[in-house]
N, C-alpha and C. Protein backbone atom coordinates (compact mmCIF):
# COMPACT_ATOMS: atom_id res chain seq x y z
N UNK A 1 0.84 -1.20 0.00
CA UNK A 1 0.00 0.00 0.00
C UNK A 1 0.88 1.26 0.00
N UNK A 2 0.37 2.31 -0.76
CA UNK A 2 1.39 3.49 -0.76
C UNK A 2 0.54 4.16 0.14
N UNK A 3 1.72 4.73 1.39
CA UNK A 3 1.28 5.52 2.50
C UNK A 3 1.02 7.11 2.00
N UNK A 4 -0.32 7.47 2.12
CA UNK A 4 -0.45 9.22 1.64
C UNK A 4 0.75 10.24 2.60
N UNK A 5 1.13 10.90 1.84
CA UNK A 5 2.22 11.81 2.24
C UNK A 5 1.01 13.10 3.06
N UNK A 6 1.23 13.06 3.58
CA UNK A 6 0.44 14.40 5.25
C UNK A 6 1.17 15.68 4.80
N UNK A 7 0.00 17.01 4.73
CA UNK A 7 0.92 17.62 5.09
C UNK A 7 1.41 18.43 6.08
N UNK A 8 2.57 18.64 6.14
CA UNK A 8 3.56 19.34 7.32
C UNK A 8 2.23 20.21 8.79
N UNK A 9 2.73 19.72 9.60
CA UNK A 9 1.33 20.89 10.98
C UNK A 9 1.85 21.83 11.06
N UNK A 10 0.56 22.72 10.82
CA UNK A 10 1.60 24.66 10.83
C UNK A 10 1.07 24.28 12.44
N UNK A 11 2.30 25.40 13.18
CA UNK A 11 2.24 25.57 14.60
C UNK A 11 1.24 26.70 14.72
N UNK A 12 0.23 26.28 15.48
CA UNK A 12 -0.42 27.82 15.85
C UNK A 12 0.41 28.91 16.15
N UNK A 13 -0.57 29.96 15.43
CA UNK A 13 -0.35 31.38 15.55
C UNK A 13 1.21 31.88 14.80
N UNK A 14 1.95 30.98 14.29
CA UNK A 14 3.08 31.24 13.89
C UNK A 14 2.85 31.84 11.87
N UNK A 15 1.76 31.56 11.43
CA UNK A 15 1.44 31.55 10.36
C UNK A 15 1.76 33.28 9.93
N UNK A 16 2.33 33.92 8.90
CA UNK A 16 2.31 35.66 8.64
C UNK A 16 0.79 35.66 7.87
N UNK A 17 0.49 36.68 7.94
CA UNK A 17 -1.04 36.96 7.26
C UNK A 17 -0.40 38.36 6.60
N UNK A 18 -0.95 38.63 5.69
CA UNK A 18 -0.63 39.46 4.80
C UNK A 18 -1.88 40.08 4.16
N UNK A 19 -1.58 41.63 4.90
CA UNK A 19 -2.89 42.39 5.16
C UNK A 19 -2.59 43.59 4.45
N UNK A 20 -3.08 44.60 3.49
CA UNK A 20 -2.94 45.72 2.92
C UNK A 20 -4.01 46.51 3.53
N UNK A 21 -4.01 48.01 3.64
CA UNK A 21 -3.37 48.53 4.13
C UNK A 21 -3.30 48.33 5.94
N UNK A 22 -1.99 48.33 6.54
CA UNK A 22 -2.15 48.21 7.60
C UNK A 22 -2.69 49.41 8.90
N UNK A 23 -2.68 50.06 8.28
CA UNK A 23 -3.91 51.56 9.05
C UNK A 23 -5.02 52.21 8.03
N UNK A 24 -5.79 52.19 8.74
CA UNK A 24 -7.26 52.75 8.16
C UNK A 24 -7.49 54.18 9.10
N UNK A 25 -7.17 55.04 7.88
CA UNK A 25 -7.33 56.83 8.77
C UNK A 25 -8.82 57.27 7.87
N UNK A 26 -9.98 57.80 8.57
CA UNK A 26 -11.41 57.97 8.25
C UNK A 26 -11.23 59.36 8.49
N UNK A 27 -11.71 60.57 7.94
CA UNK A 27 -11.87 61.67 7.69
C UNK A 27 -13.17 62.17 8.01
N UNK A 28 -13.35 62.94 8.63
CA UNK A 28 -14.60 63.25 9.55
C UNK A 28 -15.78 64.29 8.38
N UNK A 29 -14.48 65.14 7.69
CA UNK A 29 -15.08 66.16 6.33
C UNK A 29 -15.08 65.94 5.26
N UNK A 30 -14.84 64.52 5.29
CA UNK A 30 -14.92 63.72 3.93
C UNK A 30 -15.44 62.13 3.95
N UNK A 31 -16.68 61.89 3.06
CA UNK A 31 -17.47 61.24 3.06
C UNK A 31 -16.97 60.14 2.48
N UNK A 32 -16.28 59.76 1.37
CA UNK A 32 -15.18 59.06 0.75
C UNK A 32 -14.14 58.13 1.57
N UNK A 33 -13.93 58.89 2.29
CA UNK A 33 -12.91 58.14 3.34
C UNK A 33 -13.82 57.14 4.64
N UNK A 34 -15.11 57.11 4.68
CA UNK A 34 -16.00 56.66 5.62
C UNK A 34 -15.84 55.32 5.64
N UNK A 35 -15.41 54.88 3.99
CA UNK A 35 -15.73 53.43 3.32
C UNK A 35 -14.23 52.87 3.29
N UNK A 36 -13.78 52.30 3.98
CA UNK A 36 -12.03 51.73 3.59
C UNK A 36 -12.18 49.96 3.46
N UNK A 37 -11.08 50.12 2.05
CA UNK A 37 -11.13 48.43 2.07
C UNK A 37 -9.90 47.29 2.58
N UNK A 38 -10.30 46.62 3.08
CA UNK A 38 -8.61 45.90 3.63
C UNK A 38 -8.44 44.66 2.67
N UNK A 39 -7.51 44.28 1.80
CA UNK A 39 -6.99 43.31 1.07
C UNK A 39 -6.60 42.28 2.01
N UNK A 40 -6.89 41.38 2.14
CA UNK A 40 -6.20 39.87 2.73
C UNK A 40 -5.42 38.82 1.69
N UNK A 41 -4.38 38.59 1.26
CA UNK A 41 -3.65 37.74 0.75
C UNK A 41 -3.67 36.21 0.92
N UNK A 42 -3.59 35.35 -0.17
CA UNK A 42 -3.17 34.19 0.47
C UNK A 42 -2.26 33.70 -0.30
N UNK A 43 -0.70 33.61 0.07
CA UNK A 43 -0.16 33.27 -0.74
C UNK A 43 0.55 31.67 -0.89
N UNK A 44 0.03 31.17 0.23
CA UNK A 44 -0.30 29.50 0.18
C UNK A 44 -0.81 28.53 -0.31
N UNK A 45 -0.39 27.51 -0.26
CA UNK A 45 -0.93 26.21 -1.12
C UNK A 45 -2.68 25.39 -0.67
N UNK A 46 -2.65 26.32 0.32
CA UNK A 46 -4.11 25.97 0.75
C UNK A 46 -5.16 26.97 1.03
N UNK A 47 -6.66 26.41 1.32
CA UNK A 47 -7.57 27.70 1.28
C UNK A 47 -7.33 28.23 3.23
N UNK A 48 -7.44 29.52 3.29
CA UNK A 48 -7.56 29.87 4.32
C UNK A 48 -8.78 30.28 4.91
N UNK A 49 -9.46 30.13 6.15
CA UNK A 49 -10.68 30.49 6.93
C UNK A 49 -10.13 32.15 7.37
N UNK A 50 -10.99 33.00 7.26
CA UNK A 50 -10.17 34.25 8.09
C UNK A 50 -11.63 34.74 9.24
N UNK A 51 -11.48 35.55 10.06
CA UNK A 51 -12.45 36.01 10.90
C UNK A 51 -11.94 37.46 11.31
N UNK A 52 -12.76 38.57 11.41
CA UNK A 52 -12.22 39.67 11.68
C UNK A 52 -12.72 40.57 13.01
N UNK A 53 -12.03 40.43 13.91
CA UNK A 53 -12.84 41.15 15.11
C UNK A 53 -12.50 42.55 14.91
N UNK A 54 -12.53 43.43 16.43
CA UNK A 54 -12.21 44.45 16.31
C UNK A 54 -13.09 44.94 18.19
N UNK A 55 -11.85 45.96 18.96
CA UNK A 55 -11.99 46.45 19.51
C UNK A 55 -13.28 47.28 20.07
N UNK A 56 -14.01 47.82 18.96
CA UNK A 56 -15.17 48.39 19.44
C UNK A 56 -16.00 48.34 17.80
N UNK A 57 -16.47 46.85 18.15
CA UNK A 57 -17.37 46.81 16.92
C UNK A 57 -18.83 47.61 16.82
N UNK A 58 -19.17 48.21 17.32
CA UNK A 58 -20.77 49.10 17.66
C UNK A 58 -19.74 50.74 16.68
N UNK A 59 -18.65 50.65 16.53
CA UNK A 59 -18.46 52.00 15.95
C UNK A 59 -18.38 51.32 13.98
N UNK A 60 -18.56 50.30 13.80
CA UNK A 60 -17.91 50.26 12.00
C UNK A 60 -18.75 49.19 11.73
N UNK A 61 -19.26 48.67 10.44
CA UNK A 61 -19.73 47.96 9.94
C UNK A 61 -18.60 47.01 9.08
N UNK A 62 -18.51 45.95 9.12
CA UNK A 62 -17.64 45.06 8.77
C UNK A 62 -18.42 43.96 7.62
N UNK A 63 -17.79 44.45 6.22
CA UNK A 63 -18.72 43.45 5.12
C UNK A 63 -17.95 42.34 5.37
N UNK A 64 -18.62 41.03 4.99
CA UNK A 64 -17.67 40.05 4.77
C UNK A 64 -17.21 39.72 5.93
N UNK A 65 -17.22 39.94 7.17
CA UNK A 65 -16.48 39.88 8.22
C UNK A 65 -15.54 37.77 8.44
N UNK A 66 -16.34 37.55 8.08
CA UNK A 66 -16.00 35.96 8.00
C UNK A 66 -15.81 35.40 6.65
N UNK A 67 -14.97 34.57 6.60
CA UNK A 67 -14.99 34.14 4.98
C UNK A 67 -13.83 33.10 4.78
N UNK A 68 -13.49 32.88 3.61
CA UNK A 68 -12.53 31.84 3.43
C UNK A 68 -11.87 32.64 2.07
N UNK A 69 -10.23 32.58 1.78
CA UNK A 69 -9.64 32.64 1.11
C UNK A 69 -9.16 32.05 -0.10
N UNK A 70 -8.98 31.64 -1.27
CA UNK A 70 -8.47 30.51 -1.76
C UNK A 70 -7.10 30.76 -1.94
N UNK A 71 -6.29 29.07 -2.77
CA UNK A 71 -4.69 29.40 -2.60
C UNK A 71 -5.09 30.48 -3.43
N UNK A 72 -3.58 30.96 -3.53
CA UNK A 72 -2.60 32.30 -4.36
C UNK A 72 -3.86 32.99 -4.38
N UNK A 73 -5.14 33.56 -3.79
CA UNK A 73 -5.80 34.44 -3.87
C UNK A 73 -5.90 35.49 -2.88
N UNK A 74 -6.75 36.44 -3.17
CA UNK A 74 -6.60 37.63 -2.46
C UNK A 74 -8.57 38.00 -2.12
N UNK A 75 -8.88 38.60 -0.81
CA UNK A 75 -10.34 39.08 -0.87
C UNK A 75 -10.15 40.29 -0.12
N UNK A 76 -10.95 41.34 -0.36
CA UNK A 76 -11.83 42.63 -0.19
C UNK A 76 -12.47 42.59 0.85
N UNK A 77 -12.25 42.79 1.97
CA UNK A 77 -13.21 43.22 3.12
C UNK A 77 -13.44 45.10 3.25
N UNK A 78 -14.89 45.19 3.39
CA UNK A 78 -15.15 46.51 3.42
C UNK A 78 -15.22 46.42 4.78
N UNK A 79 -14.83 48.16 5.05
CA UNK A 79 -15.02 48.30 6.48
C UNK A 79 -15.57 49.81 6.46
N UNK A 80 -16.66 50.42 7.15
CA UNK A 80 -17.69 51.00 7.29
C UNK A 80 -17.55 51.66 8.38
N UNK A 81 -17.25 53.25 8.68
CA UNK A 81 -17.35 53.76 9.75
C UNK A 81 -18.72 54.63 10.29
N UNK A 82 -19.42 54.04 10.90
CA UNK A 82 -21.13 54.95 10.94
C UNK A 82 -21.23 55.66 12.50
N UNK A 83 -20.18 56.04 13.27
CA UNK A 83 -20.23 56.82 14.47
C UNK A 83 -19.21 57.71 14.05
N UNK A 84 -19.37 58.58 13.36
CA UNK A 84 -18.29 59.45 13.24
C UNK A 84 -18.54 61.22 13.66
N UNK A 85 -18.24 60.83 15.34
CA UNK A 85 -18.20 62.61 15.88
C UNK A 85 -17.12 62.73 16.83
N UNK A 86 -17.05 63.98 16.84
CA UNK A 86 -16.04 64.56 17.50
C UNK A 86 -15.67 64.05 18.26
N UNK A 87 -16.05 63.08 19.33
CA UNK A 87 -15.60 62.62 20.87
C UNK A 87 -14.58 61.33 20.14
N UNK A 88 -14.73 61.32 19.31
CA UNK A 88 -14.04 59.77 18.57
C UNK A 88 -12.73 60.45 17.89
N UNK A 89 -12.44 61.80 17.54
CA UNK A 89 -10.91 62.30 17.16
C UNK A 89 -9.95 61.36 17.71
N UNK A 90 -9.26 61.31 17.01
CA UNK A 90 -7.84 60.81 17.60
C UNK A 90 -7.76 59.03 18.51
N UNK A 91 -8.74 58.93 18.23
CA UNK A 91 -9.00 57.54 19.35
C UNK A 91 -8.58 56.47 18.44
N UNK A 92 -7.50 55.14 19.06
CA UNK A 92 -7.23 54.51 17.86
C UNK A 92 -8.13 53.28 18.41
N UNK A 93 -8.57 52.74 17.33
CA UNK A 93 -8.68 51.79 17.24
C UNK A 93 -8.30 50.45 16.83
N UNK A 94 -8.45 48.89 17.33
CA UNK A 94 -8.07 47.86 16.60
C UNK A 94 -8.92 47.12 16.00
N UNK A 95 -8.33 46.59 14.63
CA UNK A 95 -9.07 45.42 14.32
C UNK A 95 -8.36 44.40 13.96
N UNK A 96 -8.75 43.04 14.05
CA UNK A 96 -7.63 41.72 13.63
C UNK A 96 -8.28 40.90 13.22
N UNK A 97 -7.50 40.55 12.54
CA UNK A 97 -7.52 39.66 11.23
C UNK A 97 -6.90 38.11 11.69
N UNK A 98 -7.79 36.99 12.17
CA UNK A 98 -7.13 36.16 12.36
C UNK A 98 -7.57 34.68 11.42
N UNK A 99 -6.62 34.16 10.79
CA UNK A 99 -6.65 33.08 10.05
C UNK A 99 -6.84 31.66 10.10
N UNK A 100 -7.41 30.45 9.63
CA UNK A 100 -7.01 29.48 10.10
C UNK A 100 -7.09 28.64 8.90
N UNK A 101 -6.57 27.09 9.05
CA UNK A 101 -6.88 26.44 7.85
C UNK A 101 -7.92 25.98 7.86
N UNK A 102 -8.81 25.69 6.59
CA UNK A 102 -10.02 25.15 6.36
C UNK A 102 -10.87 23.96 7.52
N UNK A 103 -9.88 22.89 7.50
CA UNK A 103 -10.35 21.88 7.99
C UNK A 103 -9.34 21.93 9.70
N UNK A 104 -9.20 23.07 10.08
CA UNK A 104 -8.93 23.35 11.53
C UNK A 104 -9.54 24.31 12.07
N UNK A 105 -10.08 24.45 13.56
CA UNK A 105 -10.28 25.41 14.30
C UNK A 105 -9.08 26.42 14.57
N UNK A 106 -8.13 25.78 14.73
CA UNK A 106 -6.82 26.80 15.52
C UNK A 106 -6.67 27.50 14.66
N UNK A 107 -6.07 28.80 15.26
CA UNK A 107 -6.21 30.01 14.66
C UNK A 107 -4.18 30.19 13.93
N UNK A 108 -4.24 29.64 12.86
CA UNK A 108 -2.43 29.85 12.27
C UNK A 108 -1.79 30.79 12.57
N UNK A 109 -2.79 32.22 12.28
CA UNK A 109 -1.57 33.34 12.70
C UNK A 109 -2.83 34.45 12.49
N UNK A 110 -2.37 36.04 12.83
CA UNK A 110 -3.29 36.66 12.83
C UNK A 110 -2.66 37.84 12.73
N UNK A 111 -3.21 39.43 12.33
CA UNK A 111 -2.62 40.28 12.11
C UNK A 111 -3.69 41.74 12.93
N UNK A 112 -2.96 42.56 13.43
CA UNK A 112 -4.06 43.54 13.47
C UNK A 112 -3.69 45.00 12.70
N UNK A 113 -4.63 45.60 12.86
CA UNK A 113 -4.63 46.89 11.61
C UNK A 113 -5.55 48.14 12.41
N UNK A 114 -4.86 48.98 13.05
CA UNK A 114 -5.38 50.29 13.81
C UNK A 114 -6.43 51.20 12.70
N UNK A 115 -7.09 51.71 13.60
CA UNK A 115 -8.25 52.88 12.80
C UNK A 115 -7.70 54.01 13.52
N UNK A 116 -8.24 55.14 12.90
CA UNK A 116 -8.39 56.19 13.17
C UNK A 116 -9.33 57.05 13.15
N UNK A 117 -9.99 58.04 13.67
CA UNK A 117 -10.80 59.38 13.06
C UNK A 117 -10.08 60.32 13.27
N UNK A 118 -9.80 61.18 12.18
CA UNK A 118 -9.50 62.61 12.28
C UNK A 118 -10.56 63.78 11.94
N UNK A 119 -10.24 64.54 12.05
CA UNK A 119 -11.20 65.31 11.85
C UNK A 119 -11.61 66.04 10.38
N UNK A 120 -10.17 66.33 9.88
CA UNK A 120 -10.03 66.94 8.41
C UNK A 120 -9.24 66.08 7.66
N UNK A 121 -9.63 66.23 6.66
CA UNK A 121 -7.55 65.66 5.56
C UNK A 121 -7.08 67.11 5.29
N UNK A 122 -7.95 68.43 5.14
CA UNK A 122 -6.87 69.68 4.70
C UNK A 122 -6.09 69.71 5.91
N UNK A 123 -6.87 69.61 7.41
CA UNK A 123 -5.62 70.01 8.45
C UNK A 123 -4.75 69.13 8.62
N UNK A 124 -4.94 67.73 8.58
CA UNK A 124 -4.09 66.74 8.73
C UNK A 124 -2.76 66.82 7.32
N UNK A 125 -3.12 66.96 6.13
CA UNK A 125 -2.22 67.91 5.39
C UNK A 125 -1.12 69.24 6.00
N UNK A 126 -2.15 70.02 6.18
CA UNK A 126 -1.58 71.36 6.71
C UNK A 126 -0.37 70.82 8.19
N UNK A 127 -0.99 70.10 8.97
CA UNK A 127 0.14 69.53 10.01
C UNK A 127 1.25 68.70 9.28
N UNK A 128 0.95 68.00 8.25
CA UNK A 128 2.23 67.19 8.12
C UNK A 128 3.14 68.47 7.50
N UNK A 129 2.60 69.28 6.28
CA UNK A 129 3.17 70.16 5.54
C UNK A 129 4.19 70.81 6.53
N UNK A 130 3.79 71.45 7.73
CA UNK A 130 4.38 71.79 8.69
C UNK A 130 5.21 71.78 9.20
N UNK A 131 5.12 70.24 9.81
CA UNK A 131 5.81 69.82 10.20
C UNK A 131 6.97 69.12 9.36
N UNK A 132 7.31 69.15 7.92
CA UNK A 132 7.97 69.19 6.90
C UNK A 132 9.19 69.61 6.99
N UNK A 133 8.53 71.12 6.88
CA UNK A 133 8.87 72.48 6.52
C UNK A 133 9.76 72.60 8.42
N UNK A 134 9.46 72.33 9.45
CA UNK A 134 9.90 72.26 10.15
C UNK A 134 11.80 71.85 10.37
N UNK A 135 10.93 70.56 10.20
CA UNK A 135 12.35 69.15 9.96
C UNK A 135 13.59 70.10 9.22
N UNK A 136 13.07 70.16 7.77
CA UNK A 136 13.81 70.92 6.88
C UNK A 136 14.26 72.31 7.40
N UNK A 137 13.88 73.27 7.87
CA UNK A 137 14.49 74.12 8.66
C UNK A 137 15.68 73.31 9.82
N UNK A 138 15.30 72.92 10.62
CA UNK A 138 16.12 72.22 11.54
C UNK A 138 17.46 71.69 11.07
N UNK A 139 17.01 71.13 10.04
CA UNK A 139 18.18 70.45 9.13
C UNK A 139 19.11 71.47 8.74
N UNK A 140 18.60 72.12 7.93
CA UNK A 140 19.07 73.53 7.07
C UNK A 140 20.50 73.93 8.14
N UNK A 141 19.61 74.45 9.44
CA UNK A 141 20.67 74.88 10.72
C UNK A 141 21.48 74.21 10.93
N UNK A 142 21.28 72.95 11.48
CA UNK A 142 22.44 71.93 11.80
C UNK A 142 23.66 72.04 10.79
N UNK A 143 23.07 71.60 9.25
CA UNK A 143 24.20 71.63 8.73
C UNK A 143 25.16 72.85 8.44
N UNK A 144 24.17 74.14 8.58
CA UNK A 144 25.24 75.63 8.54
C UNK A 144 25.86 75.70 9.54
N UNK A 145 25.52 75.43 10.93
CA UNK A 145 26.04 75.35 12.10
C UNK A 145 27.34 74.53 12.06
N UNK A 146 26.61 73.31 11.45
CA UNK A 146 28.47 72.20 10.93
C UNK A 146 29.58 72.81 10.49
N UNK A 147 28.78 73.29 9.29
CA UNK A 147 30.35 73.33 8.42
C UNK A 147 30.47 75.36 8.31
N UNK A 148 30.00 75.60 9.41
CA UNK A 148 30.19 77.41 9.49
C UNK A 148 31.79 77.50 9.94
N UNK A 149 32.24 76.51 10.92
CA UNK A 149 33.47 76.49 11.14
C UNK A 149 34.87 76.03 10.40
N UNK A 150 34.63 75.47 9.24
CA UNK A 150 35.19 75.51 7.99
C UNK A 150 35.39 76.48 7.37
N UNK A 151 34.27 77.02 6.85
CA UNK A 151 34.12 78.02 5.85
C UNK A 151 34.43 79.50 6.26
N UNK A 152 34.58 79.98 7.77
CA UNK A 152 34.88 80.38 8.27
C UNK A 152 36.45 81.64 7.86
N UNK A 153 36.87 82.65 7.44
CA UNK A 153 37.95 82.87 7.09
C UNK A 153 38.54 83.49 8.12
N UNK A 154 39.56 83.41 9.06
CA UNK A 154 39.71 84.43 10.01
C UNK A 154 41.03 84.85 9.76
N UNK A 155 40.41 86.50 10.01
CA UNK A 155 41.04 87.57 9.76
C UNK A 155 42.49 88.21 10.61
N UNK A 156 43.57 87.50 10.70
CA UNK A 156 44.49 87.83 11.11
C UNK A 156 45.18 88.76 10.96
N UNK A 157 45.23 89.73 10.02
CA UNK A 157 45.86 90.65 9.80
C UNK A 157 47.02 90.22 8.51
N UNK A 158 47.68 91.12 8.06
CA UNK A 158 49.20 91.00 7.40
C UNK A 158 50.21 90.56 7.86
N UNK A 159 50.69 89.27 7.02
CA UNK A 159 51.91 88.00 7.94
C UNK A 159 52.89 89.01 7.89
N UNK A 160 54.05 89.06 8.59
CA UNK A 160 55.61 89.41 9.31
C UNK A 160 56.15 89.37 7.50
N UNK A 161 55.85 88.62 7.06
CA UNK A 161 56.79 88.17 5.90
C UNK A 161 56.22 89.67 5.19
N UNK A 162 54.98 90.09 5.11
CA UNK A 162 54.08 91.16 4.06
C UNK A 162 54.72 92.32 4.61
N UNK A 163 54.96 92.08 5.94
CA UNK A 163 55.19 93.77 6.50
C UNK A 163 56.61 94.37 6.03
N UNK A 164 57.41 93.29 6.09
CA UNK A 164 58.85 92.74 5.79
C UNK A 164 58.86 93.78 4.93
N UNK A 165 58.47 92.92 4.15
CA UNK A 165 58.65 93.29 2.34
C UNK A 165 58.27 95.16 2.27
N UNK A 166 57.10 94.94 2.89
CA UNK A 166 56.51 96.81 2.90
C UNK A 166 57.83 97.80 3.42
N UNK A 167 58.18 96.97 4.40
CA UNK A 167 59.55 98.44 5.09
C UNK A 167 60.33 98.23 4.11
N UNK A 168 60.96 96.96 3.42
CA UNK A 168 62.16 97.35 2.77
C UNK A 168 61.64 98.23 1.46
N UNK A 169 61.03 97.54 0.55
CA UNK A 169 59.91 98.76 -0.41
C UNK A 169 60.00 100.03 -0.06
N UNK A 170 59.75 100.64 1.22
CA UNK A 170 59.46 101.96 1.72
C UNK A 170 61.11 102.58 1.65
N UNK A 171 61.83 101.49 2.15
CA UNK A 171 63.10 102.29 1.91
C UNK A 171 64.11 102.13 1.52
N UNK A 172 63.80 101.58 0.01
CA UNK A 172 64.38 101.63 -1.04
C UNK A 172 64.05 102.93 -1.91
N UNK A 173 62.55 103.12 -1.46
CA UNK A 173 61.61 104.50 -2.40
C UNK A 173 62.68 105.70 -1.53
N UNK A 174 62.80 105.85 -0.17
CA UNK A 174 63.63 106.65 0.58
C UNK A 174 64.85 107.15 0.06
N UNK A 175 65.46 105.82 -0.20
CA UNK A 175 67.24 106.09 -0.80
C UNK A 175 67.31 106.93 -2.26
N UNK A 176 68.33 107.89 -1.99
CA UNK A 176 68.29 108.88 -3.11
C UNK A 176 68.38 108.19 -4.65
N UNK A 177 68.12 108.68 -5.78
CA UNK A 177 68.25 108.24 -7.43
C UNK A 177 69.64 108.25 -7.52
N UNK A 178 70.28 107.54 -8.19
CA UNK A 178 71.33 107.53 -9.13
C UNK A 178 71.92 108.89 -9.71
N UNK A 179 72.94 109.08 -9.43
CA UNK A 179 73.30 110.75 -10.14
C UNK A 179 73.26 111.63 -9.05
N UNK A 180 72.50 111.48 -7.52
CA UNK A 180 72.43 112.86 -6.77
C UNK A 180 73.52 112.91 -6.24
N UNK A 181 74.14 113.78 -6.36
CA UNK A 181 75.59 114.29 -5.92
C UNK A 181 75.74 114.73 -4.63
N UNK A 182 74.49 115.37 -4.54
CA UNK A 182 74.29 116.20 -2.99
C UNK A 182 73.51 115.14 -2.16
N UNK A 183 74.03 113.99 -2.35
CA UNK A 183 73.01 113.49 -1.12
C UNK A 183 74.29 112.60 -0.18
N UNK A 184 73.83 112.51 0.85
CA UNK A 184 74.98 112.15 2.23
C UNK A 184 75.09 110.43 1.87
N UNK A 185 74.38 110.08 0.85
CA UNK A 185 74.50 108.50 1.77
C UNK A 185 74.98 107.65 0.57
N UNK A 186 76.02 106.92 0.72
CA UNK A 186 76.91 106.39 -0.22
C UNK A 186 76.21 106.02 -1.23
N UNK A 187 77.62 105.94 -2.21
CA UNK A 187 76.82 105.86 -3.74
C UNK A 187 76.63 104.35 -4.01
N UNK A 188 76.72 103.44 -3.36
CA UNK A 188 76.29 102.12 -3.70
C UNK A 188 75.22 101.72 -3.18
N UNK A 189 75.15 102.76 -2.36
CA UNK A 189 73.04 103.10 -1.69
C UNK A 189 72.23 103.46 -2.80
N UNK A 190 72.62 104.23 -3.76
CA UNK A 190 71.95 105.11 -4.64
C UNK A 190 71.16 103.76 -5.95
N UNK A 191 69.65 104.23 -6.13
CA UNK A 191 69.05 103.31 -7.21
C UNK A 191 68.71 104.28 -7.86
N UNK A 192 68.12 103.08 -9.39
CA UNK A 192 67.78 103.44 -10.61
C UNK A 192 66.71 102.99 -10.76
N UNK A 193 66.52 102.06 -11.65
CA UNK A 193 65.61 101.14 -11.97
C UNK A 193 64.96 100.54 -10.83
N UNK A 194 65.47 100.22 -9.56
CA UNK A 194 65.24 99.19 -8.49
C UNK A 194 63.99 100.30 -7.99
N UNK A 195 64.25 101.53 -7.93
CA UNK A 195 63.11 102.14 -7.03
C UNK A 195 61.65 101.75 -8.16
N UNK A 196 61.95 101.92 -9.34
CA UNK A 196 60.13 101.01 -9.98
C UNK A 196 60.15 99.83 -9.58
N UNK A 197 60.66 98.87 -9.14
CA UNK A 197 60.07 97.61 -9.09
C UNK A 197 60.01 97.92 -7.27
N UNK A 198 60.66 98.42 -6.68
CA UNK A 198 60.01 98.83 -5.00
C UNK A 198 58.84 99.42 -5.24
N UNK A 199 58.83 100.26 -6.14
CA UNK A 199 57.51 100.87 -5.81
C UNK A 199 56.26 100.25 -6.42
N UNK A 200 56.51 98.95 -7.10
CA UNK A 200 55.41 98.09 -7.95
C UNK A 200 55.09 97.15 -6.92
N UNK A 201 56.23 96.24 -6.28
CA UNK A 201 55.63 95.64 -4.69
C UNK A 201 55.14 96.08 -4.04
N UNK A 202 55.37 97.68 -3.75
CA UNK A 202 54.71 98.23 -2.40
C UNK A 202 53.65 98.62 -3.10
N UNK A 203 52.99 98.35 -4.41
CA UNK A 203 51.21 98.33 -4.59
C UNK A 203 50.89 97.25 -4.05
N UNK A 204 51.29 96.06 -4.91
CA UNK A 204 50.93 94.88 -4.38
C UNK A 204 51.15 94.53 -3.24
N UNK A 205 51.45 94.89 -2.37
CA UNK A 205 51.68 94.61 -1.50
C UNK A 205 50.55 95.62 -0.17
N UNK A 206 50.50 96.80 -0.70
CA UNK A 206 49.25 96.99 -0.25
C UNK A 206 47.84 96.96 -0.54
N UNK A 207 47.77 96.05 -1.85
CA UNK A 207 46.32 95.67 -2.03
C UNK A 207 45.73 94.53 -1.51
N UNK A 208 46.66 93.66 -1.33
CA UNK A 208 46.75 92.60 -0.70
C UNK A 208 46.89 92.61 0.97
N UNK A 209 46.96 93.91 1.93
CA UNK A 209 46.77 94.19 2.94
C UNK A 209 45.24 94.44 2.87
N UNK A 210 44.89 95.47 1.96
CA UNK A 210 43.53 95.81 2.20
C UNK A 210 42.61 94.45 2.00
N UNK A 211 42.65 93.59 0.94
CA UNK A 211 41.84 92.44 0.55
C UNK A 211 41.53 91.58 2.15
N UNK A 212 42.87 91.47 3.03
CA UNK A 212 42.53 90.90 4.23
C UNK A 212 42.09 91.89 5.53
C-alpha cells in the first residue's frame, strides 16, 4: 500500500497573514474616506478560513467579516465607519484579522490593523506640511552650524613676511636716485631702476593688505 504523504502541521499562531493597508485613517469632512477596504492575501498552497474582530465593533460595519480565502488568492473586506463625531478624534482603534486552515479550528496566525478618526484631511495635510517644513528648517541649521566652522575665514591681519617686504619697499623708495651728488649717503646706496620695481611691490603689497 502506498502511505499518503500528510501535510507538514503549521504551529499555531506562527502563520504571517498578509494584510494591505495596515492603518485605516477615516476623515470626519470627507465622506469618501467613511468606506475603507482591507486586502487579505493568500499566498499559500491551501484555502484559508479568516475572521475579523475588532476592539469596538458598535463603531464600524464590517462586510464580509467571516470568509474563506483561496490558494494564491486575495479578498476585499469593506469596512464602514457609521459613528463618526467629534468625541471619537484621535481615538485609535483595533481590528484583527485572524486566520485558520479550512479543515482546523486553531487560529495559524493573525494580524491587526489600527483605525483612526480625524477630523479633516486639509488640516491633517496642513500639520504634516508643517511639520515638513519644520524638519527641513532644523536640518538647514544643523548643517550651517556644521560646516560654518570651515568656511569660516579668520582675519588675522598681514603675515611678518608682508610687512617685511613693505619696510624694505618703503626704503628703497627713501634712498636717493642715481646721479644725486648732494646726497649724504653712499653711492652704492643710490638706485635706478630698483626704485620702480620697490615701488610696484609696495602696490601689491598693499592691495593685498587691504583684501585681508
Amino acid at each position: 500500500m502506498h502511505q499518503q504523504k500528510r501535510q507538514p502541521e503549521l504551529v499555531e499562531g506562527n502563520l504571517p497573514v498578509f494584510v494591505f493597508p495596515t492603518e485605516l485613517i477615516f476623515y470626519a469632512d470627507d465622506q469618501s474616506t467613511h468606506k475603507q477596504v482591507l486586502t487579505l492575501y493568500n499566498p499559500y498552497e491551501f484555502a484559508l478560513k479568516f475572521k475579523v474582530l475588532c476592539t469596538t465593533p458598535n463603531k464600524y460595519v464590517v462586510v464580509d467579516a467571516a470568509g474563506a480565502v483561496k490558494p494564491q488568492c486575495c479578498m476585499d473586506i469593506v469596512i464602514r465607519h457609521r459613528d463618526v463625531r467629534s468625541c471619537h478624534y484621535g481615538v485609535i482603534d483595533k481590528f484583527r484579522l485572524q486566520v485558520s486552515e479550512q479543515s482546523q479550528r486553531k487560529a495559524l496566525g493573525r494580524k491587526e490593523v489600527v483605525a483612526t478618526l480625524l477630523p479633516s484631511a486639509k488640516e491633517q495635510q496642513k500639520e504634516e506640511e508643517e511639520k515638513r517644513i519644520k524638519e527641513h528648517l532644523t536640518e538647514s541649521l544643523f548643517f550651517e552650524q556644521s560646516f560654518q566652522p570651515e568656511n569660516r575665514t579668520v582675519s588675522s591681519g598681514p603675515s611678518l613676511l608682508t610687512v617685511f617686504l613693505a619696510v624694505v619697499c618703503i626704503t628703497a623708495l627713501m634712498l636717493p636716485t642715481l646721479g644725486d651728488v648732494e646726497s649724504l649717503v653712499p653711492l652704492y646706496l643710490h638706485l635706478s631702476v630698483n626704485k620702480l620695481v620697490a615701488a610696484y611691490i609696495l602696490g601689491l603689497i598693499t592691495m593685498a593688505i587691504f583684501r585681508t
